[in-house]
PDB file of N, CA and C in Angstrom:
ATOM      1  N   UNK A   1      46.681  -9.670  90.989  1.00  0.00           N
ATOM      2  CA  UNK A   1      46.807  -9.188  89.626  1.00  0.00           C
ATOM      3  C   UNK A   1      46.344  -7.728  89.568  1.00  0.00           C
ATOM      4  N   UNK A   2      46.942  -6.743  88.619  1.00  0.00           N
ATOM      5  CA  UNK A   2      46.844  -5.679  88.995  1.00  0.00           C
ATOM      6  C   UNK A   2      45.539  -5.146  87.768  1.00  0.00           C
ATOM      7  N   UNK A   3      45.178  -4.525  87.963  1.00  0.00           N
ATOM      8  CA  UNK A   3      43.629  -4.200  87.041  1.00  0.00           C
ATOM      9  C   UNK A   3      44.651  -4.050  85.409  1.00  0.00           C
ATOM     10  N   UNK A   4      45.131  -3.686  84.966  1.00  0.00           N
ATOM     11  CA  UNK A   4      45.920  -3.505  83.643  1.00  0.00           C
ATOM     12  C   UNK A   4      46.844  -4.580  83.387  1.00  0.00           C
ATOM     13  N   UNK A   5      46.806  -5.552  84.117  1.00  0.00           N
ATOM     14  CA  UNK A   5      47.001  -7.085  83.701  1.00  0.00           C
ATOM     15  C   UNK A   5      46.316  -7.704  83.264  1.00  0.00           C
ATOM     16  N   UNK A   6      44.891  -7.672  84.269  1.00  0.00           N
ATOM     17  CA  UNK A   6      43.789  -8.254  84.303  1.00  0.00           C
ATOM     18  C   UNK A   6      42.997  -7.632  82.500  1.00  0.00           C
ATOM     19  N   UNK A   7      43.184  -6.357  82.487  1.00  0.00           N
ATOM     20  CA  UNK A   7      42.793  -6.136  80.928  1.00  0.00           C
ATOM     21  C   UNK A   7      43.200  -6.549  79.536  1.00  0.00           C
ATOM     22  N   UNK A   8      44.839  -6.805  80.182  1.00  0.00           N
ATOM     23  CA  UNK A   8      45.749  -7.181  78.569  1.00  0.00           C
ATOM     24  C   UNK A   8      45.381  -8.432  78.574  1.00  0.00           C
ATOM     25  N   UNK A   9      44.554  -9.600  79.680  1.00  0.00           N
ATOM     26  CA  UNK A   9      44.452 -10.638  78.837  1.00  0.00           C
ATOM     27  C   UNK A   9      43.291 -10.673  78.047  1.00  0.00           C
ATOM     28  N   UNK A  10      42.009  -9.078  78.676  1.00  0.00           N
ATOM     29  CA  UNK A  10      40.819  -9.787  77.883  1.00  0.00           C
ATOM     30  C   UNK A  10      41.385  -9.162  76.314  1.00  0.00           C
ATOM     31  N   UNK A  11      41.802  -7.772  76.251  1.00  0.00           N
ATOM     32  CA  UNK A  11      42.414  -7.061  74.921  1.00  0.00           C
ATOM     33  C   UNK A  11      43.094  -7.429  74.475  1.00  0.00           C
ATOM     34  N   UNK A  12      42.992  -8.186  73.182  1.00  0.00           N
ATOM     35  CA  UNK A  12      44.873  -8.314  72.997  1.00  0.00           C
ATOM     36  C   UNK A  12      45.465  -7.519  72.177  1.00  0.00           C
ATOM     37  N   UNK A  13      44.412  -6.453  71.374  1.00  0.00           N
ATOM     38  CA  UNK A  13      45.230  -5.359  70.524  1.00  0.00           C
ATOM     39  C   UNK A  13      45.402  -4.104  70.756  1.00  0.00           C
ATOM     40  N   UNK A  14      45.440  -3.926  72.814  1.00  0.00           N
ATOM     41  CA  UNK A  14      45.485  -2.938  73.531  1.00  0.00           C
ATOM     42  C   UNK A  14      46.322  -3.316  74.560  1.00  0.00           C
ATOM     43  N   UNK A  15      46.747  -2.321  75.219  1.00  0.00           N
ATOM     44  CA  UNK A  15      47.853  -2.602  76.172  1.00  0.00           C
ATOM     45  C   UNK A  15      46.577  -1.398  77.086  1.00  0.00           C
ATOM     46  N   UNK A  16      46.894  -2.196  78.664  1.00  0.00           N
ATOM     47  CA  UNK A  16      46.503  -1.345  79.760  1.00  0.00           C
ATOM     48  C   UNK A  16      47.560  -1.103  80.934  1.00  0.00           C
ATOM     49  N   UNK A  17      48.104   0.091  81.276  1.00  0.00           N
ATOM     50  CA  UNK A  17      49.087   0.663  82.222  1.00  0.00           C
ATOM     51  C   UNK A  17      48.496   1.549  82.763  1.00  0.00           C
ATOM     52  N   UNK A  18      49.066   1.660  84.195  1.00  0.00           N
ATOM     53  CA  UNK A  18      48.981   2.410  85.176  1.00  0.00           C
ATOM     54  C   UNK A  18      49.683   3.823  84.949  1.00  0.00           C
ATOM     55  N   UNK A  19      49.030   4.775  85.384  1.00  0.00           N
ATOM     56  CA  UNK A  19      49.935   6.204  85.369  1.00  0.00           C
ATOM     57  C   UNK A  19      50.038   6.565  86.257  1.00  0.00           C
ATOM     58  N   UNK A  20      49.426   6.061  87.220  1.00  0.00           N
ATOM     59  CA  UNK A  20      50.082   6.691  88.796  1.00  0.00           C
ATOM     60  C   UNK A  20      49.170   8.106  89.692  1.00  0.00           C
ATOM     61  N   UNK A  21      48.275   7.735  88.866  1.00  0.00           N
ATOM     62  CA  UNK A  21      46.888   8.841  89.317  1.00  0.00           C
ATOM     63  C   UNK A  21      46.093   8.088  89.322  1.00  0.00           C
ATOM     64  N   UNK A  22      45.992   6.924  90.295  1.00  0.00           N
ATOM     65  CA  UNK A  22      44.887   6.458  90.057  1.00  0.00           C
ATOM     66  C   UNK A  22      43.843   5.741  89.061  1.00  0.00           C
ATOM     67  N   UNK A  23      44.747   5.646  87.896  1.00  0.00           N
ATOM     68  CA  UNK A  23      44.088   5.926  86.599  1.00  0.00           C
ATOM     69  C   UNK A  23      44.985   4.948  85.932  1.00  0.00           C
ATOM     70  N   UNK A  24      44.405   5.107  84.494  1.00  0.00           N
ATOM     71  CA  UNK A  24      45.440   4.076  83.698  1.00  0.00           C
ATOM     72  C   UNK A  24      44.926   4.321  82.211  1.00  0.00           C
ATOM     73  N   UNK A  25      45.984   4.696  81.183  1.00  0.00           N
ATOM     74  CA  UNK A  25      46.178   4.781  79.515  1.00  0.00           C
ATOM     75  C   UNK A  25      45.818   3.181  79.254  1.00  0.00           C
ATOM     76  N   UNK A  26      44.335   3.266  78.286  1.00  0.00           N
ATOM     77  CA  UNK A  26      44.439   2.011  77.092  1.00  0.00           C
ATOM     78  C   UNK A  26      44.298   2.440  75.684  1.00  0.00           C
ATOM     79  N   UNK A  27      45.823   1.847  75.473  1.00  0.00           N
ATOM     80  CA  UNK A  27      46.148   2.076  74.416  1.00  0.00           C
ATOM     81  C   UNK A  27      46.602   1.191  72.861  1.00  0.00           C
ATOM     82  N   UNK A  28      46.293   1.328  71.832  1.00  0.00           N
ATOM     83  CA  UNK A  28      46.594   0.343  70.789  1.00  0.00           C
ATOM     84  C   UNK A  28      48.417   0.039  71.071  1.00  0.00           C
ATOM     85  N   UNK A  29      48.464  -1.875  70.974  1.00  0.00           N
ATOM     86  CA  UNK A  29      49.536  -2.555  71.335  1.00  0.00           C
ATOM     87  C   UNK A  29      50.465  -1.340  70.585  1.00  0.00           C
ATOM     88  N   UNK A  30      51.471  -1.265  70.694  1.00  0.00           N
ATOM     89  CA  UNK A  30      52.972  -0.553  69.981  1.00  0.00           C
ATOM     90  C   UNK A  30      52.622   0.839  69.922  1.00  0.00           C
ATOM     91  N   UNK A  31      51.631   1.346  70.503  1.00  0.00           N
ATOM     92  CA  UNK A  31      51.423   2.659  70.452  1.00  0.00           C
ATOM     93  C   UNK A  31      51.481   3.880  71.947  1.00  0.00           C
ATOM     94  N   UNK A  32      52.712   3.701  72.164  1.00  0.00           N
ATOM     95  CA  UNK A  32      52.791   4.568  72.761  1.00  0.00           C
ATOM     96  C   UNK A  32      54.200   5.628  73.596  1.00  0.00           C
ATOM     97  N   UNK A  33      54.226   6.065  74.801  1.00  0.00           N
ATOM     98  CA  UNK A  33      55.179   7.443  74.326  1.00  0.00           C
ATOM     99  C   UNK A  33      56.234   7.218  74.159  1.00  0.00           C
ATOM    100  N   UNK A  34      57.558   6.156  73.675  1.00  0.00           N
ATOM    101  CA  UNK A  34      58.270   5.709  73.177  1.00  0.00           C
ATOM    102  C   UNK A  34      58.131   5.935  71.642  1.00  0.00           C
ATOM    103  N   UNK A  35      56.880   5.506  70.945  1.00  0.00           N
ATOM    104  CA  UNK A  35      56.679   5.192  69.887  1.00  0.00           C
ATOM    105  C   UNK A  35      56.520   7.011  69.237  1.00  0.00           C
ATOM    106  N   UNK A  36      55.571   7.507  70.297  1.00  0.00           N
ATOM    107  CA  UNK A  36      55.712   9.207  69.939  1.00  0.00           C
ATOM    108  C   UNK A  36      56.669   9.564  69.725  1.00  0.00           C
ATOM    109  N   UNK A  37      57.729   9.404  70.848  1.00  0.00           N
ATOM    110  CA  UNK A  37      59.143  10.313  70.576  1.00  0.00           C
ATOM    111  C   UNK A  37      60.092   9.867  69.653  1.00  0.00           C
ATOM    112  N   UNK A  38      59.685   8.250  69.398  1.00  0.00           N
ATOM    113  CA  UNK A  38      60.837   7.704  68.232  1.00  0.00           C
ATOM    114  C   UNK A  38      60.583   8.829  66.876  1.00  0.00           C
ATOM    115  N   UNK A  39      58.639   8.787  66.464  1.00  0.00           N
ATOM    116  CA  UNK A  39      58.734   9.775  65.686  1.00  0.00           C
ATOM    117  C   UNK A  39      59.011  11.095  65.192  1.00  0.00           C
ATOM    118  N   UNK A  40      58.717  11.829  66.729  1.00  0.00           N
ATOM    119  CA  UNK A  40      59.430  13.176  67.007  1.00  0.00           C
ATOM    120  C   UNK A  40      60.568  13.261  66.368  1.00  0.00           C
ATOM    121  N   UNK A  41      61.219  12.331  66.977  1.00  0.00           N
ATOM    122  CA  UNK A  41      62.898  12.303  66.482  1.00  0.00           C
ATOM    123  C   UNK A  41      62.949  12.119  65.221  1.00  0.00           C
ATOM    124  N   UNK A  42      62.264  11.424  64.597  1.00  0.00           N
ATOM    125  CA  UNK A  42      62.010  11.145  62.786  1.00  0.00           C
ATOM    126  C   UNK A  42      62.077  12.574  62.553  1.00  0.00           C
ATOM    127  N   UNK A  43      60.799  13.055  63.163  1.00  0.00           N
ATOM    128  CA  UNK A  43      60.825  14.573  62.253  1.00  0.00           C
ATOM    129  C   UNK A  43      61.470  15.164  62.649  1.00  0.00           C
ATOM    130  N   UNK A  44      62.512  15.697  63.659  1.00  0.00           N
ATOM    131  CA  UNK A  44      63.164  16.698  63.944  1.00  0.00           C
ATOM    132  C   UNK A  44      64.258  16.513  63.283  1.00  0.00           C
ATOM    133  N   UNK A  45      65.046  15.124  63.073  1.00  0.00           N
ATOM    134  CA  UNK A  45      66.387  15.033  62.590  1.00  0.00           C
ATOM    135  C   UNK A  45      67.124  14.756  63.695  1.00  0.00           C
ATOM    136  N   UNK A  46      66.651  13.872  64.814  1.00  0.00           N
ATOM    137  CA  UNK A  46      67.711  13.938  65.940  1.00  0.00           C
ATOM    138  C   UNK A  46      67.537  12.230  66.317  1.00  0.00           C
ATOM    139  N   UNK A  47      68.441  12.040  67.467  1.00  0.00           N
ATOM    140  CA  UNK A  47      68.360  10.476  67.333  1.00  0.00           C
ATOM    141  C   UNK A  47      67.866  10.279  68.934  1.00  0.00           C
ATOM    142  N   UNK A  48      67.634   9.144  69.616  1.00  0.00           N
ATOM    143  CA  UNK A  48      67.521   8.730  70.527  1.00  0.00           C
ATOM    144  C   UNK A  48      68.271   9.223  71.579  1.00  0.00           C
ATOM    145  N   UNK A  49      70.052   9.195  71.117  1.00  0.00           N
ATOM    146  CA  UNK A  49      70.747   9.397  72.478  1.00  0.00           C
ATOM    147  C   UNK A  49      70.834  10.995  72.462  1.00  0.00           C
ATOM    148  N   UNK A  50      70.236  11.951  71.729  1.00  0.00           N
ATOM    149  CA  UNK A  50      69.720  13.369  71.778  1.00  0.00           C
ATOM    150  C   UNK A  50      68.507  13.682  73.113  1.00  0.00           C
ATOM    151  N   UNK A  51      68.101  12.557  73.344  1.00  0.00           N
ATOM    152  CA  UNK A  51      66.726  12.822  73.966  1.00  0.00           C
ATOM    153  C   UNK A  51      66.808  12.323  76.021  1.00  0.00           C
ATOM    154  N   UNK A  52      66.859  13.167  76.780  1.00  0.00           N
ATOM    155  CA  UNK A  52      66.414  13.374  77.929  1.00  0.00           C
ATOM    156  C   UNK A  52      64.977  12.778  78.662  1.00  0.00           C
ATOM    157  N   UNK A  53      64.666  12.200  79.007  1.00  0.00           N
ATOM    158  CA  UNK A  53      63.013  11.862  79.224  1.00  0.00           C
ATOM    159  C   UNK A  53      62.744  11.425  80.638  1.00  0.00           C
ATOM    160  N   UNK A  54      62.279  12.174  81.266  1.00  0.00           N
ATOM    161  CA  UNK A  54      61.630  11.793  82.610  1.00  0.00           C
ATOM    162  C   UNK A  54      60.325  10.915  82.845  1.00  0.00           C
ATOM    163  N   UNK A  55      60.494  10.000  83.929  1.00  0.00           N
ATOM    164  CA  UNK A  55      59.196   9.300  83.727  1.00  0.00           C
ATOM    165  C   UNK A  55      58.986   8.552  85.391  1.00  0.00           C
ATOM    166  N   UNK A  56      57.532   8.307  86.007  1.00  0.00           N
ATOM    167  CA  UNK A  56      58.241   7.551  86.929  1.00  0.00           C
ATOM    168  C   UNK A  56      56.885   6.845  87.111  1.00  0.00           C
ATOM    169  N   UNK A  57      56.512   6.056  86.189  1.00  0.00           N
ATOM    170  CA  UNK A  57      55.050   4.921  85.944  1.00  0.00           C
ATOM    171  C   UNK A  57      55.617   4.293  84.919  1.00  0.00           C
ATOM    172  N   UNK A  58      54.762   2.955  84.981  1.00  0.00           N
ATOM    173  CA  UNK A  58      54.226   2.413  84.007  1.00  0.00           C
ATOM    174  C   UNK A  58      53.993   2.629  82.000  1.00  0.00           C
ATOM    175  N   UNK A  59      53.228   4.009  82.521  1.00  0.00           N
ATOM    176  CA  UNK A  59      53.211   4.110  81.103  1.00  0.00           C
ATOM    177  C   UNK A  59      54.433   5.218  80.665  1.00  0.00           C
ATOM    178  N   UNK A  60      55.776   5.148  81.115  1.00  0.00           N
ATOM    179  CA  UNK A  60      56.437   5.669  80.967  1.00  0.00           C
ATOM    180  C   UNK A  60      57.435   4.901  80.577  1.00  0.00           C
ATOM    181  N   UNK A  61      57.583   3.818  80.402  1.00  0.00           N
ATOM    182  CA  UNK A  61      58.444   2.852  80.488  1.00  0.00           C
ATOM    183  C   UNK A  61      59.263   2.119  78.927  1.00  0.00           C
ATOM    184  N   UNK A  62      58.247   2.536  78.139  1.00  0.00           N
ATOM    185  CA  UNK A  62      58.715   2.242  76.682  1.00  0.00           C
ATOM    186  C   UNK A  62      59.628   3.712  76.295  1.00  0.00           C
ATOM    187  N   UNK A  63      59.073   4.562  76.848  1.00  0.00           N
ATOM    188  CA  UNK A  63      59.438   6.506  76.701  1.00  0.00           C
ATOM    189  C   UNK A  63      61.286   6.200  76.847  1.00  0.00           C
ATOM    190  N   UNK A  64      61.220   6.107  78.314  1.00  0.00           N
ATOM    191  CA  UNK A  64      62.161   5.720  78.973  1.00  0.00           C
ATOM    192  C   UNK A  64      63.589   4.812  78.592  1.00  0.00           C
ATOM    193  N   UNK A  65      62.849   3.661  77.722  1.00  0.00           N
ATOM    194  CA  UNK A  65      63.601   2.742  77.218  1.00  0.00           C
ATOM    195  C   UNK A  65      64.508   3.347  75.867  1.00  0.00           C
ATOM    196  N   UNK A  66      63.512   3.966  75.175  1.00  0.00           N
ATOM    197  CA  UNK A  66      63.908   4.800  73.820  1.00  0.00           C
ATOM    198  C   UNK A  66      64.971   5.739  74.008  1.00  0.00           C
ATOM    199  N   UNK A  67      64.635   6.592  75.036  1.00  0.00           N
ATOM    200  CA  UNK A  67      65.725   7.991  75.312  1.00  0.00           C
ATOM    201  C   UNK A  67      67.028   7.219  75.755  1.00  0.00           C
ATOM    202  N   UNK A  68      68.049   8.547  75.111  1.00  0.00           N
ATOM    203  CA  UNK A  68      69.315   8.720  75.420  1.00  0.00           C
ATOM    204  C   UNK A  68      69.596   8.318  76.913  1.00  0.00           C
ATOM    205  N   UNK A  69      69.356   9.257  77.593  1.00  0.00           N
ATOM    206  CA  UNK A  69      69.388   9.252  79.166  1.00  0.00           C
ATOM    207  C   UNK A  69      67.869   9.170  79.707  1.00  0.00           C
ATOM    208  N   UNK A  70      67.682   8.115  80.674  1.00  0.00           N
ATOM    209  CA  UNK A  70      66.461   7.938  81.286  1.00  0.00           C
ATOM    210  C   UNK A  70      66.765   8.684  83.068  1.00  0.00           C
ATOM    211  N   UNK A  71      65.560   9.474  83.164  1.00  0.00           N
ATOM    212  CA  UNK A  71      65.673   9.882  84.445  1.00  0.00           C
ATOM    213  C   UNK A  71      64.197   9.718  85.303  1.00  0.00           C
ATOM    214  N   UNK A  72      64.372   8.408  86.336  1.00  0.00           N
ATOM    215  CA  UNK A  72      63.550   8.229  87.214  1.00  0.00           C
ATOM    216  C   UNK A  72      63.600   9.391  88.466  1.00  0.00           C
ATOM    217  N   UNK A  73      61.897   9.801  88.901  1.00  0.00           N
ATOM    218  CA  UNK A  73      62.107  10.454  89.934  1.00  0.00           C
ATOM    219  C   UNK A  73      62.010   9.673  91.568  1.00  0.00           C
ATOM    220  N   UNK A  74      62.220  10.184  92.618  1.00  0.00           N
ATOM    221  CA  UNK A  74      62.018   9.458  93.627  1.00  0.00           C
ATOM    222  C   UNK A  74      61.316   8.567  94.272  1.00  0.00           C
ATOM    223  N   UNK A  75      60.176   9.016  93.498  1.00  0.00           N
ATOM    224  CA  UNK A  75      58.999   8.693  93.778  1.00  0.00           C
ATOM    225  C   UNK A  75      58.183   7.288  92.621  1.00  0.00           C
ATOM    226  N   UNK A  76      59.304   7.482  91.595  1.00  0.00           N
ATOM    227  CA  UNK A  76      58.685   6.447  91.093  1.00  0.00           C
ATOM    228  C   UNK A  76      58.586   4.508  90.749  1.00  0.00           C
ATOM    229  N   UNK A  77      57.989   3.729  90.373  1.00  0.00           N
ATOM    230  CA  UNK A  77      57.453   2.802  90.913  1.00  0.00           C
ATOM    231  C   UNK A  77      59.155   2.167  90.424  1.00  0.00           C
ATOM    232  N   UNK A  78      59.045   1.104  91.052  1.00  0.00           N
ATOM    233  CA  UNK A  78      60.954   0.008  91.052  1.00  0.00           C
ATOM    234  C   UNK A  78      60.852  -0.217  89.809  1.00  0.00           C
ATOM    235  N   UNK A  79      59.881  -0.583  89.290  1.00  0.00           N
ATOM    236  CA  UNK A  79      59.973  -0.975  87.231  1.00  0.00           C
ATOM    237  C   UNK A  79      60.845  -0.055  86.467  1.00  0.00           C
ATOM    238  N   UNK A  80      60.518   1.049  87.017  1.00  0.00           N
ATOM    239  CA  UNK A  80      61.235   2.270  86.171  1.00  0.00           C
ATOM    240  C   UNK A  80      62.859   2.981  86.529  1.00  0.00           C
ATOM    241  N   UNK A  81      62.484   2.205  87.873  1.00  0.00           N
ATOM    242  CA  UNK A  81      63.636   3.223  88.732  1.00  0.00           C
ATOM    243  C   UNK A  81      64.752   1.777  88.014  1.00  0.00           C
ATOM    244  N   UNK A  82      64.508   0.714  87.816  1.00  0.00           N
ATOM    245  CA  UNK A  82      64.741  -0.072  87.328  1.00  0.00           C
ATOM    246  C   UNK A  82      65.982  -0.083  86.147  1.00  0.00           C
ATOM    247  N   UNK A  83      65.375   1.005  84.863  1.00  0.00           N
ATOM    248  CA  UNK A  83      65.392   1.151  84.017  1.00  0.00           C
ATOM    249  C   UNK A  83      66.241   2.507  83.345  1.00  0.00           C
ATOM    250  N   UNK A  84      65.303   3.503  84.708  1.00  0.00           N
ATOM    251  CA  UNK A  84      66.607   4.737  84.241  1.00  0.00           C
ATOM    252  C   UNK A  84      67.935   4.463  84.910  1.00  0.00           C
ATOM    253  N   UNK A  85      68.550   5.629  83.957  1.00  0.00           N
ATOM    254  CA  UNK A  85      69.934   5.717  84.223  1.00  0.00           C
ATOM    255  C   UNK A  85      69.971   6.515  85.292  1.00  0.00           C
ATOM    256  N   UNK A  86      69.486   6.924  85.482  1.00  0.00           N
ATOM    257  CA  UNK A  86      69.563   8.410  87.132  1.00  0.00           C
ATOM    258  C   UNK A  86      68.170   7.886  87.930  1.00  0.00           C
ATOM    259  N   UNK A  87      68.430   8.060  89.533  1.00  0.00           N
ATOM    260  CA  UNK A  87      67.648   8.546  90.123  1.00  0.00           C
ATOM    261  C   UNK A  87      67.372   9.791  90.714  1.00  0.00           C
ATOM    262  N   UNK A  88      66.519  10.454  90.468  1.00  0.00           N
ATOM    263  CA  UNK A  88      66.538  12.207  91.342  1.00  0.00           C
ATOM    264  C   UNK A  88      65.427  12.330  92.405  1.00  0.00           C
ATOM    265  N   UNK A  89      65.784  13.437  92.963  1.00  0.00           N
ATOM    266  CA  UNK A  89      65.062  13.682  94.081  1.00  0.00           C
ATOM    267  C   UNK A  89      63.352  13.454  93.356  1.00  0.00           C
ATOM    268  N   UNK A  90      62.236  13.860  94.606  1.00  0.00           N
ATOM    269  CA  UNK A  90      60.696  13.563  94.594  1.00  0.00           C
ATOM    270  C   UNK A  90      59.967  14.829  93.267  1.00  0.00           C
ATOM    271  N   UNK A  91      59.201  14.192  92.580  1.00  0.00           N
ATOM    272  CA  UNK A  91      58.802  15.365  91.444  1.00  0.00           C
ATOM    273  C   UNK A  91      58.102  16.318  92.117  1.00  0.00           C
ATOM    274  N   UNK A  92      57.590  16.034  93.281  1.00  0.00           N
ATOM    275  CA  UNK A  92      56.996  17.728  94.254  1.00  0.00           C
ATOM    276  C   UNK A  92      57.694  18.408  94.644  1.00  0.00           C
ATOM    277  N   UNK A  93      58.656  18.297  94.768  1.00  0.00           N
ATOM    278  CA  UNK A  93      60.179  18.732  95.303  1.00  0.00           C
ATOM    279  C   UNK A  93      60.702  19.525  94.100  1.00  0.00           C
ATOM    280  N   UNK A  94      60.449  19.370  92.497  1.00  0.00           N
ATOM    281  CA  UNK A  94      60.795  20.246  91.429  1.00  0.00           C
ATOM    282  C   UNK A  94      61.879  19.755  91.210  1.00  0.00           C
ATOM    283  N   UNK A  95      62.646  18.255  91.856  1.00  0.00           N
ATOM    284  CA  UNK A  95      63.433  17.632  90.682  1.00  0.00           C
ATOM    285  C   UNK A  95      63.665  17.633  89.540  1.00  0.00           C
ATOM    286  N   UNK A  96      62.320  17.374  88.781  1.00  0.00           N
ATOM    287  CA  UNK A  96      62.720  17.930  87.501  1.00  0.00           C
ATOM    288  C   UNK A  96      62.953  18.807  86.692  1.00  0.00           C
ATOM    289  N   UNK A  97      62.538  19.847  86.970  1.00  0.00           N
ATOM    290  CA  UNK A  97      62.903  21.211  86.948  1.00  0.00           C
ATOM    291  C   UNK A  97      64.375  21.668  87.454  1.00  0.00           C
ATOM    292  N   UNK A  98      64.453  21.101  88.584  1.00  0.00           N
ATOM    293  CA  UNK A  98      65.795  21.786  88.839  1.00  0.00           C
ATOM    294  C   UNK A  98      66.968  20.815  88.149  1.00  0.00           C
ATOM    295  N   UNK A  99      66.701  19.567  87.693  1.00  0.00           N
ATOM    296  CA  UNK A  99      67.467  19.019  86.444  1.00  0.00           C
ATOM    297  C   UNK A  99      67.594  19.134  85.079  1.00  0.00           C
ATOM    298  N   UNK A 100      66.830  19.855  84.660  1.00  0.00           N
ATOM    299  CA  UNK A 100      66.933  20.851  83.537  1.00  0.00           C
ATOM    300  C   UNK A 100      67.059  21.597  83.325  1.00  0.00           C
ATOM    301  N   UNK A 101      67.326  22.411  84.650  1.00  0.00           N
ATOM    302  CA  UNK A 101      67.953  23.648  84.965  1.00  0.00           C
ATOM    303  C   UNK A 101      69.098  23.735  84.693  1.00  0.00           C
ATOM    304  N   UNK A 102      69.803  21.980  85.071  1.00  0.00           N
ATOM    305  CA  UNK A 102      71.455  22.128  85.308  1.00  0.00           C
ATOM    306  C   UNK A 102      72.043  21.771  83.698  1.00  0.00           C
ATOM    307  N   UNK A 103      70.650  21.215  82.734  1.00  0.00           N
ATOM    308  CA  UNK A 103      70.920  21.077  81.798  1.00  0.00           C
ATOM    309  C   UNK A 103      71.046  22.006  80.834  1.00  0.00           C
ATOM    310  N   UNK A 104      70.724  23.363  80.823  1.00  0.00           N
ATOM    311  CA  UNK A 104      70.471  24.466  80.506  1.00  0.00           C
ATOM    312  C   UNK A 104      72.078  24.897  79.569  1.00  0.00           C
ATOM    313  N   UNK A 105      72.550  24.861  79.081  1.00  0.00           N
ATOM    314  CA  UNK A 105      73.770  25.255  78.683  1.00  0.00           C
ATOM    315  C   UNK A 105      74.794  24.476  78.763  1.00  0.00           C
ATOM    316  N   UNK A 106      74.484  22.930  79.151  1.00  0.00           N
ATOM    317  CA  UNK A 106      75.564  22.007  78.789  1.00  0.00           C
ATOM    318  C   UNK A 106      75.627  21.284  77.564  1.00  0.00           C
ATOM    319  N   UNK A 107      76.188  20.175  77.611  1.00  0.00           N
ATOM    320  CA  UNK A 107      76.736  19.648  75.957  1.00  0.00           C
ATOM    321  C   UNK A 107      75.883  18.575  75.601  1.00  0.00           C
ATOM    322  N   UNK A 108      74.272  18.128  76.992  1.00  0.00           N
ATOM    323  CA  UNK A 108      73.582  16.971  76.901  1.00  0.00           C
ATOM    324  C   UNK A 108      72.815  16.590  75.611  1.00  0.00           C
TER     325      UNK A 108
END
C-alpha cells in the first residue's frame, strides 16, 4: 500500500497523492488542480477543450482529466500516461517546452 492510500483511509475529508518528489499534496476531497482550472476557465470565459495541461503524477490526474488535450511526459507514472492523449519525450529533455513551442501560433 502506498503511503497516500494508507492516509485516505485514516482522512476521509482529504485526499493524499504523490507528486513525484518524493513528497505528496494533502488536500481537501474535490479540491484540487482540475478543480483550479475548471475555475480559471469560469473566470476567463473559456471552456475545457480550450485548455492544454501537462502532467506526469498523481496529483495531476484530475488536471489532466478536465483539459481539452492531456499531455503525459515520458517520464510519467502509467496512471497518467494512461489518461493523456499524447505521450512526449522526458520533461529534462524540455519536452514541454519544446511542445509549446510548436503550439505557438497554431489554431490549439
Amino acid at each position: 500500500m502506498e503511503r497516500g492510500d494508507y492516509l485516505n483511509t485514516i482522512f476521509e475529508d482529504m485526499t493524499a497523492v504523490t507528486t513525484g518528489f518524493d513528497s505528496m499534496d494533502i488536500i481537501l476531497k474535490g479540491v484540487d488542480k482540475g478543480f483550479g482550472l475548471y475555475h480559471l476557465c469560469q473566470e476567463l470565459g473559456r471552456q475545457a477543450s480550450d485548455v492544454v495541461a501537462f502532467g506526469d503524477n498523481l496529483n495531476d490526474m484530475e488536471m489532466l482529466t478536465f483539459a481539452g488535450r492531456a499531455v503525459a511526459t515520458e517520464n510519467a507514472r502509467d496512471e497518467i500516461k494512461a489518461v493523456a492523449d499524447e505521450v512526449i519525450g522526458h520533461h529534462k529533455d524540455g519536452a514541454v517546452f519544446d511542445y509549446m513551442e510548436g503550439l505557438v501560433g497554431s489554431d490549439v
